[in-house]
N, C-alpha and C. Protein backbone atom coordinates (compact mmCIF):
# COMPACT_ATOMS: atom_id res chain seq x y z
N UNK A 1 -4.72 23.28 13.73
CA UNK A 1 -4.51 22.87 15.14
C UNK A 1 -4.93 21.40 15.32
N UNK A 2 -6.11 21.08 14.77
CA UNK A 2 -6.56 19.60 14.87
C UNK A 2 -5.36 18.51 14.20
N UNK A 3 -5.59 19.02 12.75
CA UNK A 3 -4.35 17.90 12.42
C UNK A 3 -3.29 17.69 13.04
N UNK A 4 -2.66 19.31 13.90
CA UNK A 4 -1.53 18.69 14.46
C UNK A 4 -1.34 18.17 15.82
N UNK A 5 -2.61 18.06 16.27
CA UNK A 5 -2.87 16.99 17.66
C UNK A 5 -2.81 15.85 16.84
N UNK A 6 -3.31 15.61 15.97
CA UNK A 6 -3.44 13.90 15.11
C UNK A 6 -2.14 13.89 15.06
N UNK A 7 -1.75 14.38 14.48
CA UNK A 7 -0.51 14.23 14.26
C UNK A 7 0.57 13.69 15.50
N UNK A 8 0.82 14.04 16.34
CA UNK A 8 1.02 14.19 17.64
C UNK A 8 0.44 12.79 18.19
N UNK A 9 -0.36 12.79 18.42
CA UNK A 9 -1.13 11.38 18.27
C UNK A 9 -0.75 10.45 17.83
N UNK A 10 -0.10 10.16 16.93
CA UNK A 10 -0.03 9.59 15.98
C UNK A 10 1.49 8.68 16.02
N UNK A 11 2.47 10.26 16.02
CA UNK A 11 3.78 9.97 16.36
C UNK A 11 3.82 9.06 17.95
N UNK A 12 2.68 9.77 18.82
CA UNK A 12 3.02 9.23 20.23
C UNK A 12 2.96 7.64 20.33
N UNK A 13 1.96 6.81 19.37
CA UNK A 13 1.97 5.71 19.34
C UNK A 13 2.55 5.01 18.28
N UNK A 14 3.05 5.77 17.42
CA UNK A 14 4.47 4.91 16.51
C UNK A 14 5.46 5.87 16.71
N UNK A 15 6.55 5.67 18.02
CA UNK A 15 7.64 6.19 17.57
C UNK A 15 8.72 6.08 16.64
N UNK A 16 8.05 4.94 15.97
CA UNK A 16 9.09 4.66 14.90
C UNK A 16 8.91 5.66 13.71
């Protein structure tokens, strides 16, 4: 569950 908030996170500030 954590990684995939990071994850999420992650994408949200590089949508590239």
């Amino acid at each position: 569950m954590k990684k995939s908030l990071r994850h999420a996170c992650i994408a949200s500030s590089n949508p590239l």
